[in-house]
PDB file of N, CA and C in Angstrom:
ATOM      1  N   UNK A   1    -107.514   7.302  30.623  1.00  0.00           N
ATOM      2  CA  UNK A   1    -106.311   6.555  30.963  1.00  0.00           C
ATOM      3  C   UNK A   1    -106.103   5.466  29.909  1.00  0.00           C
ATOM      4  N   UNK A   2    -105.144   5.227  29.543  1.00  0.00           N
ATOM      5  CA  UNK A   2    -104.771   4.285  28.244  1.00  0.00           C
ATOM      6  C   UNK A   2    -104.470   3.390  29.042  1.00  0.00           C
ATOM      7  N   UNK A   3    -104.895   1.969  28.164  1.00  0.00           N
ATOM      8  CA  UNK A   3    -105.244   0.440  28.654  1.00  0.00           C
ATOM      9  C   UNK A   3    -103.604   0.389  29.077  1.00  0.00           C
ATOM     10  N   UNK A   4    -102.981  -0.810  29.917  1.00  0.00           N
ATOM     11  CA  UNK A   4    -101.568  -1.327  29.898  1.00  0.00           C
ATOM     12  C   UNK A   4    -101.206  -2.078  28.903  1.00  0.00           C
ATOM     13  N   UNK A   5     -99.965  -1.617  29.435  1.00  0.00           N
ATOM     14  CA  UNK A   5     -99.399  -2.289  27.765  1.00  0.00           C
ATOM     15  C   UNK A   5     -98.827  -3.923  28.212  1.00  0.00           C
ATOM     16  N   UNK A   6     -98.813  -4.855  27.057  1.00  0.00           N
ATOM     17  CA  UNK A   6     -98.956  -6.284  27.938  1.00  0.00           C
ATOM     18  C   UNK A   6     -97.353  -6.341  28.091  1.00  0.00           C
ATOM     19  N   UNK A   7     -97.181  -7.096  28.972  1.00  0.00           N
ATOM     20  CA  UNK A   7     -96.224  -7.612  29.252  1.00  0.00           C
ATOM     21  C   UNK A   7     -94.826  -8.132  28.293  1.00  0.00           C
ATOM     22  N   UNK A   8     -93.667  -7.982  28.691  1.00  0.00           N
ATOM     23  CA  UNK A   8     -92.571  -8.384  27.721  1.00  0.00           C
ATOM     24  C   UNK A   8     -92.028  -9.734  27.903  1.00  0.00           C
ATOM     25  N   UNK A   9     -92.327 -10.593  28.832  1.00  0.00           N
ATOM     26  CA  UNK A   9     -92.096 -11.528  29.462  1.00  0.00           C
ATOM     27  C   UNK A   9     -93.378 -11.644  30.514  1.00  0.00           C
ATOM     28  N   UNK A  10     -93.334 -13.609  30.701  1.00  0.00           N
ATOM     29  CA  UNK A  10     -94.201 -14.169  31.343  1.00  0.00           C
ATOM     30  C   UNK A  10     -93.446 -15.167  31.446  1.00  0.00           C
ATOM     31  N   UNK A  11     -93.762 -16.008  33.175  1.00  0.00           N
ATOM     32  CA  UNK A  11     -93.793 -17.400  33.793  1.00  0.00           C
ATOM     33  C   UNK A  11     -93.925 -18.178  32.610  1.00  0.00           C
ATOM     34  N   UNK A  12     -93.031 -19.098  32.120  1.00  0.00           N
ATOM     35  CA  UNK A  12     -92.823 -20.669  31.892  1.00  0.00           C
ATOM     36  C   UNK A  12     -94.463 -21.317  32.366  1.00  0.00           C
ATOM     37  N   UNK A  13     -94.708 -21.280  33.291  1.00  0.00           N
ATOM     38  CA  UNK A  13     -95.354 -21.939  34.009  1.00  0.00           C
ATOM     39  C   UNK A  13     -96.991 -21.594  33.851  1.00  0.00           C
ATOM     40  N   UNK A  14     -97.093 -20.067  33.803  1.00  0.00           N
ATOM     41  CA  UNK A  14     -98.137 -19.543  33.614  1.00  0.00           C
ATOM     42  C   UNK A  14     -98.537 -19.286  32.822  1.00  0.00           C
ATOM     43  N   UNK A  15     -97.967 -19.122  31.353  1.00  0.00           N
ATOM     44  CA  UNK A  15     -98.231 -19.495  30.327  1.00  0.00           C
ATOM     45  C   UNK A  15     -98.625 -20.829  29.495  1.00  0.00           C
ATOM     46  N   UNK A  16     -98.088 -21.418  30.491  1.00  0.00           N
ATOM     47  CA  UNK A  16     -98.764 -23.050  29.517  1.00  0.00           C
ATOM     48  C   UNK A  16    -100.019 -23.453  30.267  1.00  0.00           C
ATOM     49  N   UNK A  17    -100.657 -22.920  31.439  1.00  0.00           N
ATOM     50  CA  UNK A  17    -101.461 -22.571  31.980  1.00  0.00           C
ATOM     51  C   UNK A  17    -102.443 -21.961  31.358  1.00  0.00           C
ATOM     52  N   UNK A  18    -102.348 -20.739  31.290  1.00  0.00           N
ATOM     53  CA  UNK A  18    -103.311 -19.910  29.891  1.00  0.00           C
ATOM     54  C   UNK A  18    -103.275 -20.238  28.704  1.00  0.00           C
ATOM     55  N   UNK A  19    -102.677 -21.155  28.272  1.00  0.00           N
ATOM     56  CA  UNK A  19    -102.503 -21.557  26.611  1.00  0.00           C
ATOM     57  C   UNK A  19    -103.252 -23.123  26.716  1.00  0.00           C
ATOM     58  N   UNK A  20    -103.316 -23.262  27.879  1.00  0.00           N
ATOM     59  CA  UNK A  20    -104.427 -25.109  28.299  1.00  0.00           C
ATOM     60  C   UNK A  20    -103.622 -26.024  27.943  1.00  0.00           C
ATOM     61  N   UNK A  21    -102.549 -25.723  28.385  1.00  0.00           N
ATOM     62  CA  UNK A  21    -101.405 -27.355  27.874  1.00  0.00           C
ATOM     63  C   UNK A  21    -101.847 -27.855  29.300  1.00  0.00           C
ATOM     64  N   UNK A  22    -102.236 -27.751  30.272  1.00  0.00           N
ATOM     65  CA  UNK A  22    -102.466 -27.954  31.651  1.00  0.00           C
ATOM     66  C   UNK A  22    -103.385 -27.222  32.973  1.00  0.00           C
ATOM     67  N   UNK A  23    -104.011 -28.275  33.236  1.00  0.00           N
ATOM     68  CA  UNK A  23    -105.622 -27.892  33.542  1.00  0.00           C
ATOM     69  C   UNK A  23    -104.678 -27.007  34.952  1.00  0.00           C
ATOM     70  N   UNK A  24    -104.139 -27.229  35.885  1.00  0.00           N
ATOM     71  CA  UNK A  24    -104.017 -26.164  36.590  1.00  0.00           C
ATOM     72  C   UNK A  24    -102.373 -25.665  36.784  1.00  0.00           C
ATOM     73  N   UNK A  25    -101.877 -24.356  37.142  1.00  0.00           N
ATOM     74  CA  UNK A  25    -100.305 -23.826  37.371  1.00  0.00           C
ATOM     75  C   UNK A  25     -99.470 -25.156  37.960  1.00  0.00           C
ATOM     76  N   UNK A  26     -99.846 -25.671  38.853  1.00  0.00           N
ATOM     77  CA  UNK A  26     -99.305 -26.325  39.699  1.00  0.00           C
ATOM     78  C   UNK A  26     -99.070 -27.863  38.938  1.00  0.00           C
ATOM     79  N   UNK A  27     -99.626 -27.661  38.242  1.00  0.00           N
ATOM     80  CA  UNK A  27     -99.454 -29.416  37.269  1.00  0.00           C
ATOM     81  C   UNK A  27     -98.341 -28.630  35.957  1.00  0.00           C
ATOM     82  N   UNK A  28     -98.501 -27.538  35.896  1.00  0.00           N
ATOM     83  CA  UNK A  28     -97.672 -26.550  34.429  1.00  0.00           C
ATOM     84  C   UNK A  28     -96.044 -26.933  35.179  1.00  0.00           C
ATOM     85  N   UNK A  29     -96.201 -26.210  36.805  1.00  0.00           N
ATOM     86  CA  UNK A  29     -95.006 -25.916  37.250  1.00  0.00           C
ATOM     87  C   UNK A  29     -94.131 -27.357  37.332  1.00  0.00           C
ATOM     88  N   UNK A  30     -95.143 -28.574  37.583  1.00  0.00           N
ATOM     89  CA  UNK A  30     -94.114 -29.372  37.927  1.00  0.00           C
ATOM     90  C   UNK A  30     -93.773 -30.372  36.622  1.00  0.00           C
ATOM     91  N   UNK A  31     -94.600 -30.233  35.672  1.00  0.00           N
ATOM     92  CA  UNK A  31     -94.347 -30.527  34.016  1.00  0.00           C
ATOM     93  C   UNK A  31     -92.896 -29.723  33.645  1.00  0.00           C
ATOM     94  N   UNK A  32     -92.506 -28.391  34.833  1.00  0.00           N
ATOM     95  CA  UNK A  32     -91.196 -28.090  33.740  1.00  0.00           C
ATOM     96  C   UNK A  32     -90.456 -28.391  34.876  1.00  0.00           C
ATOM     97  N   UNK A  33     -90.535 -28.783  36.045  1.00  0.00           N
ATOM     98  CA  UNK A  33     -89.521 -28.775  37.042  1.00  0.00           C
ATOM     99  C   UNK A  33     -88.968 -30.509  36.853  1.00  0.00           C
ATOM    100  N   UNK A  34     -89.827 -31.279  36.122  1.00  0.00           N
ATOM    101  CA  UNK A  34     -89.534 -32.905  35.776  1.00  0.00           C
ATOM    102  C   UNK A  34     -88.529 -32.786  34.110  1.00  0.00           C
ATOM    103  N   UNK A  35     -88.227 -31.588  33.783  1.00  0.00           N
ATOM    104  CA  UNK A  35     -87.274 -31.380  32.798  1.00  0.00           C
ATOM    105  C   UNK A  35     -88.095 -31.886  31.567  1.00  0.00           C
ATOM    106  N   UNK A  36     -89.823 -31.638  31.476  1.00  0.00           N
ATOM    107  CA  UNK A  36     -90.197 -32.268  30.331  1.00  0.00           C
ATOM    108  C   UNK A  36     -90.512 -31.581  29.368  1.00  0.00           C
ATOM    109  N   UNK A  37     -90.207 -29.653  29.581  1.00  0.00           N
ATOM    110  CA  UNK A  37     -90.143 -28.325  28.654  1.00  0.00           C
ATOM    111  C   UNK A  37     -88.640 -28.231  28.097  1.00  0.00           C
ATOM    112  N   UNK A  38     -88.717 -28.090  26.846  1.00  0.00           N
ATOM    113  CA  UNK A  38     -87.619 -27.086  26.676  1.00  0.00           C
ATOM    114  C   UNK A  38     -88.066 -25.581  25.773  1.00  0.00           C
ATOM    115  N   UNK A  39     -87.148 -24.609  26.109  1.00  0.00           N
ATOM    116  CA  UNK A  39     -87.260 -23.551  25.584  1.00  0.00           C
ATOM    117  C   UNK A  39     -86.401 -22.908  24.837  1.00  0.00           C
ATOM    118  N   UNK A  40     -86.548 -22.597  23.388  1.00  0.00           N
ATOM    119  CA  UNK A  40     -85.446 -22.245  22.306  1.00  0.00           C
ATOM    120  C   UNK A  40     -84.588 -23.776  22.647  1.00  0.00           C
ATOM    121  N   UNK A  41     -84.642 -25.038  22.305  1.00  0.00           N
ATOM    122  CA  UNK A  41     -84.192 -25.856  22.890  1.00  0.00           C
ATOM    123  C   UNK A  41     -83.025 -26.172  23.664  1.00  0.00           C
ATOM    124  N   UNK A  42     -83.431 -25.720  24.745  1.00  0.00           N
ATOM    125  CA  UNK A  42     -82.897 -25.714  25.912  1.00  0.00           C
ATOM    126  C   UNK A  42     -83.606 -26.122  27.061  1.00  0.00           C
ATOM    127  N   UNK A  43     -83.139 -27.504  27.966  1.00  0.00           N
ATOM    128  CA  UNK A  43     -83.759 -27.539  28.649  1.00  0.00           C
ATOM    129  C   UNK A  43     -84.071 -27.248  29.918  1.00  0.00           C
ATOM    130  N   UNK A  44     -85.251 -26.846  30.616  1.00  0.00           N
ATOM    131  CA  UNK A  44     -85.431 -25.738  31.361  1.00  0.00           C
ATOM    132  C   UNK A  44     -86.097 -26.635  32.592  1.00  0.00           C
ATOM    133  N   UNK A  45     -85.963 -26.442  33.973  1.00  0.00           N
ATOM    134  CA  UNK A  45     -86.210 -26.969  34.843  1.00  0.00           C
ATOM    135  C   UNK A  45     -87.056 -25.865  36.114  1.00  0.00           C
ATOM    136  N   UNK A  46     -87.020 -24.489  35.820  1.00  0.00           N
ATOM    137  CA  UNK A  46     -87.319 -23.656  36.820  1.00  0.00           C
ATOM    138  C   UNK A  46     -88.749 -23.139  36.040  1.00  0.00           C
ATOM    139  N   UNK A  47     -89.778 -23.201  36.632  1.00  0.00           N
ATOM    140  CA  UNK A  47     -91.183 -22.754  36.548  1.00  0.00           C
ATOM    141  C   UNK A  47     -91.219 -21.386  35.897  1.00  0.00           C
ATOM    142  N   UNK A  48     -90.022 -21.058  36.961  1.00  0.00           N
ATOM    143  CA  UNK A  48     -90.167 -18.933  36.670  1.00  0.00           C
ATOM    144  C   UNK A  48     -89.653 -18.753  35.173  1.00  0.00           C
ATOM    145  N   UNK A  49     -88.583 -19.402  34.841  1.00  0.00           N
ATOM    146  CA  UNK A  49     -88.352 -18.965  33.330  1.00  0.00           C
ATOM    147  C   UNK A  49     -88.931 -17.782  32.656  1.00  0.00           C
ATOM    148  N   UNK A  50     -88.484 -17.111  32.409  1.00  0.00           N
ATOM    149  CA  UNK A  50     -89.219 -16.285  31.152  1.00  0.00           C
ATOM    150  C   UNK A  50     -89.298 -16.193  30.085  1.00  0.00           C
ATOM    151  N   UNK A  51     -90.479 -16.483  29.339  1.00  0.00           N
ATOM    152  CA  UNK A  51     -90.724 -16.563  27.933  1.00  0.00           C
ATOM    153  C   UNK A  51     -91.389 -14.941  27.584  1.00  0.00           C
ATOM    154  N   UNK A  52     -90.842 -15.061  25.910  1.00  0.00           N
ATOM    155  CA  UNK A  52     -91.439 -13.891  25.120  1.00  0.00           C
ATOM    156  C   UNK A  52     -91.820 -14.147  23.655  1.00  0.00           C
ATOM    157  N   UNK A  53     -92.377 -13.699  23.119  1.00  0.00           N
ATOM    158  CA  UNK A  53     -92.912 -13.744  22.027  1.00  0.00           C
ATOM    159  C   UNK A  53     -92.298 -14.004  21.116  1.00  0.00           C
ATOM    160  N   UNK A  54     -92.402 -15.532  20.154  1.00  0.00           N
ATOM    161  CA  UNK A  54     -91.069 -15.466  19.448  1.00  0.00           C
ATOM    162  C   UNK A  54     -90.903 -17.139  19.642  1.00  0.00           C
ATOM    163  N   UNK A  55     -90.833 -17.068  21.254  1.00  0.00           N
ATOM    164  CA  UNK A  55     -89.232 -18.407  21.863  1.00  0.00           C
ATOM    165  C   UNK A  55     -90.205 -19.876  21.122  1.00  0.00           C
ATOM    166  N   UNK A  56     -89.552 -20.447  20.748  1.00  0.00           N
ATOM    167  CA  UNK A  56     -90.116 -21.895  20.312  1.00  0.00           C
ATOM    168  C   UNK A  56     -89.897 -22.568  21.772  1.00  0.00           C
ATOM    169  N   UNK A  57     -90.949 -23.774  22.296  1.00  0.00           N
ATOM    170  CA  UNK A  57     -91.142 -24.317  23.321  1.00  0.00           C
ATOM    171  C   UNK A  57     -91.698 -25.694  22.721  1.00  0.00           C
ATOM    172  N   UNK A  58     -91.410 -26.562  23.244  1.00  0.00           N
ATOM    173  CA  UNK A  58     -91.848 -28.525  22.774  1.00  0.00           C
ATOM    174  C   UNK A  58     -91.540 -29.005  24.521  1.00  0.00           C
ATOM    175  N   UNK A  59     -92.241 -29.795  24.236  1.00  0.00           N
ATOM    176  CA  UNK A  59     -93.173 -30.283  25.659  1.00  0.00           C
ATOM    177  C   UNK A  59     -93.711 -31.480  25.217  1.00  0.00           C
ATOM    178  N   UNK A  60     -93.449 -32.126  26.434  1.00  0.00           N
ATOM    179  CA  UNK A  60     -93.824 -33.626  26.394  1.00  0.00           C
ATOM    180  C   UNK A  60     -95.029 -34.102  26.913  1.00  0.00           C
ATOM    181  N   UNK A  61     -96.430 -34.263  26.446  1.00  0.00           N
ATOM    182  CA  UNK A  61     -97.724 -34.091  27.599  1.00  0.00           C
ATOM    183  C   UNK A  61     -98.427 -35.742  26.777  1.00  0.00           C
ATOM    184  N   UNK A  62     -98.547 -36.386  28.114  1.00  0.00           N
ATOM    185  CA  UNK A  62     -99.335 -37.903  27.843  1.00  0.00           C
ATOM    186  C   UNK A  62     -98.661 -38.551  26.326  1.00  0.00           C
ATOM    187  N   UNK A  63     -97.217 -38.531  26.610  1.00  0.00           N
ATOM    188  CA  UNK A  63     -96.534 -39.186  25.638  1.00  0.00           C
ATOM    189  C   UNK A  63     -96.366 -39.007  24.020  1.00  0.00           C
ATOM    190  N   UNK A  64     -96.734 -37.622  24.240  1.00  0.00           N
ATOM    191  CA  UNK A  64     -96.734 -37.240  22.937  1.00  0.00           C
ATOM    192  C   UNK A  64     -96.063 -36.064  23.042  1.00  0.00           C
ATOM    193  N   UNK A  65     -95.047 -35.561  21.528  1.00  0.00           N
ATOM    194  CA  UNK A  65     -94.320 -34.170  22.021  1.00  0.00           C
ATOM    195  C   UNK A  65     -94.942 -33.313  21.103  1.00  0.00           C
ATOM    196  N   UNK A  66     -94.857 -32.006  21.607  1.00  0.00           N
ATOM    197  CA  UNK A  66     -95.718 -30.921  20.950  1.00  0.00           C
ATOM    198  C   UNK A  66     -94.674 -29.981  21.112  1.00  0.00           C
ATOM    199  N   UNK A  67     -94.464 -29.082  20.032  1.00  0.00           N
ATOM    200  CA  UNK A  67     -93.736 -27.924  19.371  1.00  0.00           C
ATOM    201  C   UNK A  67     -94.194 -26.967  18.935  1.00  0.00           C
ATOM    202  N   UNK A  68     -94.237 -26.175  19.912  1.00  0.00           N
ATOM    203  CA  UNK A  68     -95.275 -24.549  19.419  1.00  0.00           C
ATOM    204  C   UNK A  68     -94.245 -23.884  19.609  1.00  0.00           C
ATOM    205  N   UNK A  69     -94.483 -22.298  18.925  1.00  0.00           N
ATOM    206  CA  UNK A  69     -93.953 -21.097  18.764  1.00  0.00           C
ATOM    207  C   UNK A  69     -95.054 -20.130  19.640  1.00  0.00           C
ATOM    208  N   UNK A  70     -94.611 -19.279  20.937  1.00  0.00           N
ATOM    209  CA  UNK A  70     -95.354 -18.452  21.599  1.00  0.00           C
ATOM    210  C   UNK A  70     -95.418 -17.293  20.207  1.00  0.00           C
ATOM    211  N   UNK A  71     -96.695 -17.194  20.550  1.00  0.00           N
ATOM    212  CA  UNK A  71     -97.366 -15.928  19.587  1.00  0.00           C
ATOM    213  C   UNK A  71     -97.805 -14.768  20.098  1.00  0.00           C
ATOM    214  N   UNK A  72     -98.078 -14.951  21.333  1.00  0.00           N
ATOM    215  CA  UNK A  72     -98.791 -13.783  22.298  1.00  0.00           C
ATOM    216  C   UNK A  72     -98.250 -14.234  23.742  1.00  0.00           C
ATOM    217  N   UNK A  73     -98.541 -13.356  24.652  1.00  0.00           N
ATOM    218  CA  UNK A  73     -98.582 -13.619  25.934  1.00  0.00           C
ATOM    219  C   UNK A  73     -99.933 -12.941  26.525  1.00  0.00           C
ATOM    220  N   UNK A  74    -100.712 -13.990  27.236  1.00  0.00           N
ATOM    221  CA  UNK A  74    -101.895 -13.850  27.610  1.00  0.00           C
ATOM    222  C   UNK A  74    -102.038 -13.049  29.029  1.00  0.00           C
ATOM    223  N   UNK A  75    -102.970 -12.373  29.267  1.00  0.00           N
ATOM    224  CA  UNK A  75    -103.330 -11.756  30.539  1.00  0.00           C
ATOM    225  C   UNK A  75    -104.541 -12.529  31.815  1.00  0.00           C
ATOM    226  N   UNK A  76    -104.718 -13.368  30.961  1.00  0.00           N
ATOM    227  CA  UNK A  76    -105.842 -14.498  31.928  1.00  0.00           C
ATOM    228  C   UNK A  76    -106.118 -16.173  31.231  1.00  0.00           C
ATOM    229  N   UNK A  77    -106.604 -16.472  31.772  1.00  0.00           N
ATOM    230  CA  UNK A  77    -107.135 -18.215  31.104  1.00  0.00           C
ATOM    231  C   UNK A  77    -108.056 -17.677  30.374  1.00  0.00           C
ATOM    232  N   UNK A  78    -108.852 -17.589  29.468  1.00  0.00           N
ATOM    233  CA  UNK A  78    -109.754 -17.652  28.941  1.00  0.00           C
ATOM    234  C   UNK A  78    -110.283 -18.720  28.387  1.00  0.00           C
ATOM    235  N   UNK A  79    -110.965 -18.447  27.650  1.00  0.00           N
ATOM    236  CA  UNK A  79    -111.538 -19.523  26.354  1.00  0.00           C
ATOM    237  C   UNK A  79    -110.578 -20.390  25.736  1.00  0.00           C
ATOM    238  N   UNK A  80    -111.033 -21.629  25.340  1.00  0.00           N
ATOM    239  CA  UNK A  80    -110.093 -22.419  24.275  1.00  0.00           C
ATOM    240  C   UNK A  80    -109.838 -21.595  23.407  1.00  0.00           C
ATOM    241  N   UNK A  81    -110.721 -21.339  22.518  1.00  0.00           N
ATOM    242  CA  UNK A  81    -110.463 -20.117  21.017  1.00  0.00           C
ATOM    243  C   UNK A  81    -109.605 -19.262  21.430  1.00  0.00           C
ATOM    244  N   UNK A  82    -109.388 -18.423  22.750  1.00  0.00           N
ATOM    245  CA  UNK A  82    -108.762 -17.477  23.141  1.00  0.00           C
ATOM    246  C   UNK A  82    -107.076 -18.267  23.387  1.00  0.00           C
ATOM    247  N   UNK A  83    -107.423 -18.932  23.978  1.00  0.00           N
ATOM    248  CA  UNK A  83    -106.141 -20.145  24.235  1.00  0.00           C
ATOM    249  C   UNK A  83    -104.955 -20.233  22.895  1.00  0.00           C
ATOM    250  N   UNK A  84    -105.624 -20.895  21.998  1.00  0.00           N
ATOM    251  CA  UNK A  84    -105.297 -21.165  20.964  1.00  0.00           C
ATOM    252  C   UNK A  84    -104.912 -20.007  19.959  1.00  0.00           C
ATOM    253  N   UNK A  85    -105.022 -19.147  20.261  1.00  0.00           N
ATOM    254  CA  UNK A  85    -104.084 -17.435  19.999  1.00  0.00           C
ATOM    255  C   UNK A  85    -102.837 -17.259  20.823  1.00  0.00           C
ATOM    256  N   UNK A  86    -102.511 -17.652  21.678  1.00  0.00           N
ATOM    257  CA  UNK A  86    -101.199 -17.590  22.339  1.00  0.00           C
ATOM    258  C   UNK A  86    -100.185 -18.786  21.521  1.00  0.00           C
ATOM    259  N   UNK A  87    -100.277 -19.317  20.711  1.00  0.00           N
ATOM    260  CA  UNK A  87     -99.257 -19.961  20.164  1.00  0.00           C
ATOM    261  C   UNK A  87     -99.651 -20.461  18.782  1.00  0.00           C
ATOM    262  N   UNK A  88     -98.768 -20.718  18.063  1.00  0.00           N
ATOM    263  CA  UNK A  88     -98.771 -21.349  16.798  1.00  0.00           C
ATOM    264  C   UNK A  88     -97.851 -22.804  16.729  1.00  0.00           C
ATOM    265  N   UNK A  89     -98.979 -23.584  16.204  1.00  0.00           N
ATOM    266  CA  UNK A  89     -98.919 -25.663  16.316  1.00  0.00           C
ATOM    267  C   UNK A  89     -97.800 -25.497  15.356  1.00  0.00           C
ATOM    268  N   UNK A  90     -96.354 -25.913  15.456  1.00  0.00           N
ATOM    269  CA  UNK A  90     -95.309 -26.111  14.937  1.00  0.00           C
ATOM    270  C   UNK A  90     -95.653 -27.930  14.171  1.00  0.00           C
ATOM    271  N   UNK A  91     -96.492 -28.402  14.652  1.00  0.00           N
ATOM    272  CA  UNK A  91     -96.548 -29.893  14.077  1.00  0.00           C
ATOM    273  C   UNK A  91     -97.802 -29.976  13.697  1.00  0.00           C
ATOM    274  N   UNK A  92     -98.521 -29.087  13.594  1.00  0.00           N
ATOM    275  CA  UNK A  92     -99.576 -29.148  12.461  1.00  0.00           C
ATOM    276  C   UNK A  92     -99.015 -29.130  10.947  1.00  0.00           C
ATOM    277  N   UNK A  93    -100.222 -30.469   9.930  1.00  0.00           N
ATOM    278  CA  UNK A  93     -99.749 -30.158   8.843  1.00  0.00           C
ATOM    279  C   UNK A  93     -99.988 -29.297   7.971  1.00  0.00           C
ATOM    280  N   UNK A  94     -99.112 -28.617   7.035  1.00  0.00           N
ATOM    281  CA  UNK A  94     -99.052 -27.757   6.074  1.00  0.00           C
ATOM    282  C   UNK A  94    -100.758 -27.976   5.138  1.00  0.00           C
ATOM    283  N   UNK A  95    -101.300 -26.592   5.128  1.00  0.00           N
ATOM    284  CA  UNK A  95    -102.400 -27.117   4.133  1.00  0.00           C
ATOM    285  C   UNK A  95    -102.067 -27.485   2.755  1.00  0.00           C
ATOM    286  N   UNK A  96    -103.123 -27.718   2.383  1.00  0.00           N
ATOM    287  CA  UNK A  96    -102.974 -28.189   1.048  1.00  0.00           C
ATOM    288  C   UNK A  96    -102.928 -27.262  -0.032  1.00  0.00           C
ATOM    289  N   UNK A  97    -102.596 -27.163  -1.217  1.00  0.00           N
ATOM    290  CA  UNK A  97    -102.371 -25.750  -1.741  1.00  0.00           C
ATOM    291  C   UNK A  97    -104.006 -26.345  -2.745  1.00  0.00           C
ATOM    292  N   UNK A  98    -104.446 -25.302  -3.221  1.00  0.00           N
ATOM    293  CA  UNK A  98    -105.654 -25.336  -3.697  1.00  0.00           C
ATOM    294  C   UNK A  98    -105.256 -26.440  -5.135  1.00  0.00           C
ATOM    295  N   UNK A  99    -106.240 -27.087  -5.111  1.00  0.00           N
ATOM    296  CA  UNK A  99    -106.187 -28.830  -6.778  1.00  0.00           C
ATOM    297  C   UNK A  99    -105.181 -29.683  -5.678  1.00  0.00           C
ATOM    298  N   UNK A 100    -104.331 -29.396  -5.074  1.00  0.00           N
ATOM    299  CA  UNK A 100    -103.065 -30.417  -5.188  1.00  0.00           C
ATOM    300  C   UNK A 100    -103.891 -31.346  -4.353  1.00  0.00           C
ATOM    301  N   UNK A 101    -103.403 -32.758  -4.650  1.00  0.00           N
ATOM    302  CA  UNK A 101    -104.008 -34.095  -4.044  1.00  0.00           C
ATOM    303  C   UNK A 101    -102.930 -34.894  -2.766  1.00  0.00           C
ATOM    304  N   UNK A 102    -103.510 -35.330  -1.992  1.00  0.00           N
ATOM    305  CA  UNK A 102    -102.718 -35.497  -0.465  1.00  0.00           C
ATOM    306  C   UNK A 102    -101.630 -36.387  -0.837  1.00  0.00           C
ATOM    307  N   UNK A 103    -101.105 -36.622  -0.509  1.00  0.00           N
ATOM    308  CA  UNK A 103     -99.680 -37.654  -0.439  1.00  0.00           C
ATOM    309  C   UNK A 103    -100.527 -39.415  -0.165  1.00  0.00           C
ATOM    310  N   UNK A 104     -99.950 -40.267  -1.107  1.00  0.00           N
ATOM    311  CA  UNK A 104    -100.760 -41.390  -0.567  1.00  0.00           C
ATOM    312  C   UNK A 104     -99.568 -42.360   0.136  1.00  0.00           C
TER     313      UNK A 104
END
């Protein structure tokens, strides 16, 4: 029997859940129901939302805003390392290109 194939869409809610923006669903759900998600910027107030692979999402968590791009959609919580595969840090900085010296 061939494995399932993952999903085309996932919960708003349950995804920032499995990605560890928020230790449990119920703190995810009411982080987007306080209007503090937006998605493709737009702002989104319903938990259920559906995200897919692709949608840019920024989120407001302990006063700081964060801007990721969903990269995957996950099938469980796992691991941090595992975590940190469901999206790509939109506000991480650019590396450095090999010799070049940092900005002072």
């Amino acid at each position: 029997m061939p494995p399932p194939e993952p999903p085309l869409s996932l919960r708003l809610d349950k995804w920032l859940w499995q990605a560890r923006f928020c230790k449990t669903r119920s703190l995810a759900a009411r982080l987007v129901a306080d209007g503090k998600v937006r998605v493709n910027s737009q702002r989104v107030t319903k938990p259920a939302t559906a995200i897919r692979i692709g949608d840019g999402i920024v989120l407001v968590l302990g006063g700081q805003i964060r801007a990721v791009r969903v990269a995957a959609l996950g099938s469980r919580r796992g691991p941090a390392t595992e975590a940190r595969g469901l999206y790509l840090d939109l506000d991480a900085p650019a590396p450095l290109e090999h010799g070049a010296e940092p900005d002072k």
